[in-house]
N, C-alpha and C. Protein backbone atom coordinates (compact mmCIF):
# COMPACT_ATOMS: atom_id res chain seq x y z
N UNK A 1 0.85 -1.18 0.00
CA UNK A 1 0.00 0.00 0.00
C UNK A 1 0.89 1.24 0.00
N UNK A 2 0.45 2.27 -0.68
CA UNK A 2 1.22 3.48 -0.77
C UNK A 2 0.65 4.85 -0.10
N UNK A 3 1.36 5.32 0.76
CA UNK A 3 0.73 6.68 0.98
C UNK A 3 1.27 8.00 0.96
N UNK A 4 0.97 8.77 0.81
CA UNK A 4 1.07 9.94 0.66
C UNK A 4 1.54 10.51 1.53
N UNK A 5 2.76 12.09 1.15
CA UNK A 5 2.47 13.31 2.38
C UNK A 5 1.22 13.71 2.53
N UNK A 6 1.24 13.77 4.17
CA UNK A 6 0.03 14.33 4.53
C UNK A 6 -1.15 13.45 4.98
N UNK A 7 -0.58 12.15 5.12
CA UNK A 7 -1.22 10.50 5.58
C UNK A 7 -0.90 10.18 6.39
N UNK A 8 -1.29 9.30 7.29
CA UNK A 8 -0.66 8.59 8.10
C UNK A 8 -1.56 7.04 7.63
N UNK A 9 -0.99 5.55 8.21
CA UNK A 9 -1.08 4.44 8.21
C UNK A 9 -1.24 3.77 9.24
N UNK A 10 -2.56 3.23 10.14
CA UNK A 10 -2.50 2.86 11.40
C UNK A 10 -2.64 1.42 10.86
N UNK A 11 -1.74 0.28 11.65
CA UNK A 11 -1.71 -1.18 11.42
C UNK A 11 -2.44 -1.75 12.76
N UNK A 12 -3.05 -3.11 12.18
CA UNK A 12 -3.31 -3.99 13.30
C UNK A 12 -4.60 -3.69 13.32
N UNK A 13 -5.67 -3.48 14.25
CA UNK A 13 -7.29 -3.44 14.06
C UNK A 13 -7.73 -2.81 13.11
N UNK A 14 -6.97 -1.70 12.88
CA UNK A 14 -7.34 -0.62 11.46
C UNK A 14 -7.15 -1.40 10.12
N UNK A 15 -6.52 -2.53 10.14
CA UNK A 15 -6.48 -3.04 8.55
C UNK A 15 -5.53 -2.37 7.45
N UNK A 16 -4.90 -1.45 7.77
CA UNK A 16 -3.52 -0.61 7.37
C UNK A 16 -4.20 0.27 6.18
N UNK A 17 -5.37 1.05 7.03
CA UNK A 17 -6.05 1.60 5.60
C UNK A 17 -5.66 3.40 6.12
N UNK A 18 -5.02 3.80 4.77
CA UNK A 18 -4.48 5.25 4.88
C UNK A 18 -5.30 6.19 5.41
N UNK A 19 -4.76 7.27 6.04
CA UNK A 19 -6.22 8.30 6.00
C UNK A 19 -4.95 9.40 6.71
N UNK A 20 -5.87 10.78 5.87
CA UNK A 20 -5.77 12.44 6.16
C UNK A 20 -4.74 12.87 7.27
N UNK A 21 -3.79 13.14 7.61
CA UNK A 21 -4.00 13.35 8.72
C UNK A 21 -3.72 15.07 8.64
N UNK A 22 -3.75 16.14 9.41
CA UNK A 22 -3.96 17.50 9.83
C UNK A 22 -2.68 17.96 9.54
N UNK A 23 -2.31 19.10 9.27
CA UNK A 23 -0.31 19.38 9.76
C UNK A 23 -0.18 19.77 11.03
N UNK A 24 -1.31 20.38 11.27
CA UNK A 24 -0.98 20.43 13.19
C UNK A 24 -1.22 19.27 13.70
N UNK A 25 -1.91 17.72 13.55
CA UNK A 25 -1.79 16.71 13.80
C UNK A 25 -0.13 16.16 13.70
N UNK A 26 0.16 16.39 12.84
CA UNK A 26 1.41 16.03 12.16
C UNK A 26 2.25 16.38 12.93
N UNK A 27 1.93 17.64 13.21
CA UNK A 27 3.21 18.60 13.93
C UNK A 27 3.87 17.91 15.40
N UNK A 28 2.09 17.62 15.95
CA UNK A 28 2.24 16.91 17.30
C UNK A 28 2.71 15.42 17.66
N UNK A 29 2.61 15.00 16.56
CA UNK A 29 2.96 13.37 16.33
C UNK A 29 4.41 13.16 16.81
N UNK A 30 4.96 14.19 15.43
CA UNK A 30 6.87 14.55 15.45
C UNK A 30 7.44 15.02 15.79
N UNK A 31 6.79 15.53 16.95
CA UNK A 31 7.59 16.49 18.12
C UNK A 31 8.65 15.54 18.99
N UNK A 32 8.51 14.24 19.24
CA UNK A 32 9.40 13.84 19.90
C UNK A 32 10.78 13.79 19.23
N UNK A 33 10.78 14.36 17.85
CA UNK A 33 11.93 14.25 17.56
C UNK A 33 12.82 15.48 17.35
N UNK A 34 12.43 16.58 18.25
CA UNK A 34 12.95 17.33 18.40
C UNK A 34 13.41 17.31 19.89
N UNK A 35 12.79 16.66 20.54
CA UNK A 35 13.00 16.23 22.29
C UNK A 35 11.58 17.11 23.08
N UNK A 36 10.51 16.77 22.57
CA UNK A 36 9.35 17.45 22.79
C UNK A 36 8.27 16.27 22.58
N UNK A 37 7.39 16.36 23.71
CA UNK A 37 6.09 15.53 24.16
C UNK A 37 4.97 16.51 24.43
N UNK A 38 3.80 16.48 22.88
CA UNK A 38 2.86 17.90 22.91
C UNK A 38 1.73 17.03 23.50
N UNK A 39 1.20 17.12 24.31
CA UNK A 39 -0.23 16.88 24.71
C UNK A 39 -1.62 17.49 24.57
N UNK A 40 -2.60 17.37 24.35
CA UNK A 40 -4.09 18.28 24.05
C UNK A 40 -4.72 17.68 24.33
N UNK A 41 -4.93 17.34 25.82
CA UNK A 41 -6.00 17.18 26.35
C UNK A 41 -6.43 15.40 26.98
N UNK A 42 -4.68 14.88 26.47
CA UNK A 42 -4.54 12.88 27.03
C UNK A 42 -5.09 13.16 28.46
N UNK A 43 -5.20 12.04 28.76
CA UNK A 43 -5.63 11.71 30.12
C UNK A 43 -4.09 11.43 30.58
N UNK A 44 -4.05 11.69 31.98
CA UNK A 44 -2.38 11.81 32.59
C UNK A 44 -1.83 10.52 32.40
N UNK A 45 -2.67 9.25 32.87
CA UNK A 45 -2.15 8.11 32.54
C UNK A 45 -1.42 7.95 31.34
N UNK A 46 -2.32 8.01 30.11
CA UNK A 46 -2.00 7.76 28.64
C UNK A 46 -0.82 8.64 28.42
N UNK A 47 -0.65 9.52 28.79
CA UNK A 47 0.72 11.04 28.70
C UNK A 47 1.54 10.30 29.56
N UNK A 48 1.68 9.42 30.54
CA UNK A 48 2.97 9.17 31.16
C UNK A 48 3.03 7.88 30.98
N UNK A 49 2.46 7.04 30.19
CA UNK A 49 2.84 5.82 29.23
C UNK A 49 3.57 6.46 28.31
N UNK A 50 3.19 7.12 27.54
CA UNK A 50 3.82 8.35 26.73
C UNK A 50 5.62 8.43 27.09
N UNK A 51 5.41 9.31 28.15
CA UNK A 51 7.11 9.69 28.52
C UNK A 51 7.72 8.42 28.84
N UNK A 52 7.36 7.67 29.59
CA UNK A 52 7.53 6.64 29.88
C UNK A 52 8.53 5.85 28.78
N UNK A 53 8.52 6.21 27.58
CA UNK A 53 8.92 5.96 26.32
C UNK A 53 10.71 6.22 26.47
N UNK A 54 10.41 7.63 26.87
CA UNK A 54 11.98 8.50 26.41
C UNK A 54 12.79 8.54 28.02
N UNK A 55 12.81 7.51 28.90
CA UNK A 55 13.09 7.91 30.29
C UNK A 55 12.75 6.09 30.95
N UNK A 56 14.31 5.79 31.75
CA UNK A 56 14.02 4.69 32.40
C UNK A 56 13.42 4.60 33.57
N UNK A 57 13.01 5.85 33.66
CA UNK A 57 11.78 6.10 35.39
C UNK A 57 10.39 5.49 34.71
N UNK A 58 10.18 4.32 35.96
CA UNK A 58 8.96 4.11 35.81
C UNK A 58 7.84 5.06 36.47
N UNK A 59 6.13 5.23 36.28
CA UNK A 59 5.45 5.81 37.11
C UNK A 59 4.55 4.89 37.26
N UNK A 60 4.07 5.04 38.63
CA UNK A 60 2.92 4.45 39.27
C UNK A 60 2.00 5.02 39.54
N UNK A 61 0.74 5.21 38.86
CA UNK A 61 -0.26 6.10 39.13
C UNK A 61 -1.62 5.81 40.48
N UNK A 62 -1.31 6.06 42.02
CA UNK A 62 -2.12 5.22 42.64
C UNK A 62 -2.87 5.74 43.46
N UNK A 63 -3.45 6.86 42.31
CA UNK A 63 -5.46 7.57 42.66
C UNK A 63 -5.56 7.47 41.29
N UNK A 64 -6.97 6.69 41.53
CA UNK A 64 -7.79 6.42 39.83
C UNK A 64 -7.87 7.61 39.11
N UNK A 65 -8.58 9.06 40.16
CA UNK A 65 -8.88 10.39 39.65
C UNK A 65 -7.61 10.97 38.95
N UNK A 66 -6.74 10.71 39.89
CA UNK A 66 -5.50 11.43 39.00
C UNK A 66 -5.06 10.76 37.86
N UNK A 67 -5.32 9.64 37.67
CA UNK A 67 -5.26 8.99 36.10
C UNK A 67 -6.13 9.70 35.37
N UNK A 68 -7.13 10.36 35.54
CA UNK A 68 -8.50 10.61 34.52
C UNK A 68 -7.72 12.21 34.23
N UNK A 69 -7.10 13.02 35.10
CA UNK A 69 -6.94 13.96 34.93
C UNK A 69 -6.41 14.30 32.77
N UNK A 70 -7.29 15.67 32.48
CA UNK A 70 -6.89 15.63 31.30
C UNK A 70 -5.48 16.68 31.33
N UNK A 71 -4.63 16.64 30.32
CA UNK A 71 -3.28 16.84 30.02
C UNK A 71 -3.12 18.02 29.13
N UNK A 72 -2.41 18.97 28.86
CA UNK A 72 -2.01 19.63 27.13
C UNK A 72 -0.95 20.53 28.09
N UNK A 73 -0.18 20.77 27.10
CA UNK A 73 0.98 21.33 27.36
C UNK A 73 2.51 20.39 26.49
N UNK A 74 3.62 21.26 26.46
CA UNK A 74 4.40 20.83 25.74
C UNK A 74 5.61 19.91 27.00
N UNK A 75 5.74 18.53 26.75
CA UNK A 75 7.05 18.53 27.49
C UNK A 75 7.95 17.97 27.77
N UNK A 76 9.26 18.21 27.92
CA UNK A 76 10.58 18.17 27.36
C UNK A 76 10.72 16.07 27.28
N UNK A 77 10.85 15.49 26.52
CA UNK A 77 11.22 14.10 26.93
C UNK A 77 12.70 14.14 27.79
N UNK A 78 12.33 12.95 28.81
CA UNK A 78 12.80 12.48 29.39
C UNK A 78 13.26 13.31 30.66
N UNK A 79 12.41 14.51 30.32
CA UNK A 79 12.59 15.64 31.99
C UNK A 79 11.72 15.27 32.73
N UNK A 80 12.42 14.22 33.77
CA UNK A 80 11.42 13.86 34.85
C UNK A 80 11.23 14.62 35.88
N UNK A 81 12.05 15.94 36.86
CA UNK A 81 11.58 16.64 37.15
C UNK A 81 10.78 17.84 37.29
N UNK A 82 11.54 17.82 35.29
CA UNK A 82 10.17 19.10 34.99
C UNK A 82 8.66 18.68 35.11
N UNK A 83 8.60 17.23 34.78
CA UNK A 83 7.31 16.81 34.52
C UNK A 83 6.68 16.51 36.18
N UNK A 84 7.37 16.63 37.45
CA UNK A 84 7.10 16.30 38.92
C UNK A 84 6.97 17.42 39.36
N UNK A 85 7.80 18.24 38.68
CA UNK A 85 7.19 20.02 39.08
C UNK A 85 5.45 20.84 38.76
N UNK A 86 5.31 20.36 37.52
CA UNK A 86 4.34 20.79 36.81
C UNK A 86 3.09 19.96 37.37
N UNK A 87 3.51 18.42 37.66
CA UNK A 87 1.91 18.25 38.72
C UNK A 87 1.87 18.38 39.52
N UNK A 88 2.93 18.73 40.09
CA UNK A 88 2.61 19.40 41.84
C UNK A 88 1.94 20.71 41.76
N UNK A 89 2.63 21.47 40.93
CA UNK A 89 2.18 22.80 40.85
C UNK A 89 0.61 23.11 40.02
N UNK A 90 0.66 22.12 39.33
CA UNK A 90 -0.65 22.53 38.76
C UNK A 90 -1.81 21.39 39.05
N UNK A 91 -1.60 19.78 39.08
CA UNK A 91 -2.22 19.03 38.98
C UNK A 91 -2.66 18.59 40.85
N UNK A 92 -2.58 19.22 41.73
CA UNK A 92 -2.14 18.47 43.18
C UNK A 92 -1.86 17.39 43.45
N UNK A 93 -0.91 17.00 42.78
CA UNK A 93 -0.02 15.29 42.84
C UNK A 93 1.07 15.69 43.28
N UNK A 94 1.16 14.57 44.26
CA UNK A 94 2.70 14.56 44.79
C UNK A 94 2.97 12.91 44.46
N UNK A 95 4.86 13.35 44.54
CA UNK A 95 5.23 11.95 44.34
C UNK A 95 6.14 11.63 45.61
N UNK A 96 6.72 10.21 45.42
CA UNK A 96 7.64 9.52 46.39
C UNK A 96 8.44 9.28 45.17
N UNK A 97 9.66 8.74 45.21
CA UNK A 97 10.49 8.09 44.55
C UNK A 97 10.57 6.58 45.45
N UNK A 98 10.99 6.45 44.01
CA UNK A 98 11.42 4.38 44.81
C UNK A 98 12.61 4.47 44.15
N UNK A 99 14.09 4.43 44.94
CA UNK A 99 15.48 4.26 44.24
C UNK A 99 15.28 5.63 43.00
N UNK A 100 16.01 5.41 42.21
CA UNK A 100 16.23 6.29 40.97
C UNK A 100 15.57 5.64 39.92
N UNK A 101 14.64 4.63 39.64
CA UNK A 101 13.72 4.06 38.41
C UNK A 101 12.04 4.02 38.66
N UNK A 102 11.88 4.33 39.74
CA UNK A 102 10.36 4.38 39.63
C UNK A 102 9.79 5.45 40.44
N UNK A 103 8.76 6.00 40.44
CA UNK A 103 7.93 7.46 40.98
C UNK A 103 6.70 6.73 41.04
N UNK A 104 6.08 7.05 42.29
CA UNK A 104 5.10 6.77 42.71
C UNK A 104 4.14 8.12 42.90
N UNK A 105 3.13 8.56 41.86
CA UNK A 105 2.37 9.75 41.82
C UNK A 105 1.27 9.53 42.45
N UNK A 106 0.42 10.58 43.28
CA UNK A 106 -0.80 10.36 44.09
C UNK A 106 -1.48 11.96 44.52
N UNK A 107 -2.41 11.84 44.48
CA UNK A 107 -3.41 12.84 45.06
C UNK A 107 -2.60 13.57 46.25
N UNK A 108 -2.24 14.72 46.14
CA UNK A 108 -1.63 15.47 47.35
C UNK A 108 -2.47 15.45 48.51
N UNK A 109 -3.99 14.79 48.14
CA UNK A 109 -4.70 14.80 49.59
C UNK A 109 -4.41 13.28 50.10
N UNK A 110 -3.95 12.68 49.29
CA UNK A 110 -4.11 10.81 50.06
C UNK A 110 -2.59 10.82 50.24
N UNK A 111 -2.15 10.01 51.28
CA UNK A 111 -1.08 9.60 52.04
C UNK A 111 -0.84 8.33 51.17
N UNK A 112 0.64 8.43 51.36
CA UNK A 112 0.75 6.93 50.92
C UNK A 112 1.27 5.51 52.11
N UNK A 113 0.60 4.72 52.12
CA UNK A 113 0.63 3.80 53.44
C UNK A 113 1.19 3.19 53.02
N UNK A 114 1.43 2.52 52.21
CA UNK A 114 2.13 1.34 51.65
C UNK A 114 1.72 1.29 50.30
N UNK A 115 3.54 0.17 49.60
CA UNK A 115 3.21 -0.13 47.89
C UNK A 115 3.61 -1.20 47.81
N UNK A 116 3.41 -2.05 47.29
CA UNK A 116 3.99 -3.42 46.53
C UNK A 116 4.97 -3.08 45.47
């Protein structure tokens, strides 16, 4: 199958059938390859599966609500404290660290008692 500038190709349930895509779609797609993660509106979970990508810190998301929270903003891959700054300051999540590979994020109102 052949496609075009200005296409994209989704495989696997989609059946690899071409379609349109936007240039500001576009724009946001290929931002990681400038060292940039654009968001509009992901849910926080889906955005830190996302970074999760460009960075060997894992996250643990453990308030459901703060998973639902919606996302947009531009941001830097693999800046894990820019990205621990910005939900404290804006999202009321705080984190713990576990060692230097995993972050444990949570509702600045819930305590954390224990993790597995």
């Amino acid at each position: 199958m052949m496609i075009k500038a200005g296409e994209q190709i989704l495989l696997g349930q989609h059946n690899g059938k071409a379609e349109r895509i936007e240039p500001e779609e576009l724009e946001v797609k290929l931002s990681w390859r400038e060292g940039n993660l654009v968001f509009r509106g992901e849910s926080l979970e889906t955005a830190i599966r996302e970074i999760e990508r460009y960075t060997t810190v894992e996250f643990v998301i453990l308030d459901e609500e703060l998973k639902l929270i919606r996302v947009a903003g531009l941001f830097k891959a693999g800046d894990v404290e820019g990205l621990l700054t910005t939900l404290k300051e804006n999202f009321n999540a705080s984190y713990q660290r576990i060692g230097d590979e995993k972050v444990l994020l949570h509702s600045a109102d819930h305590e954390i008692t224990s993790y597995k």
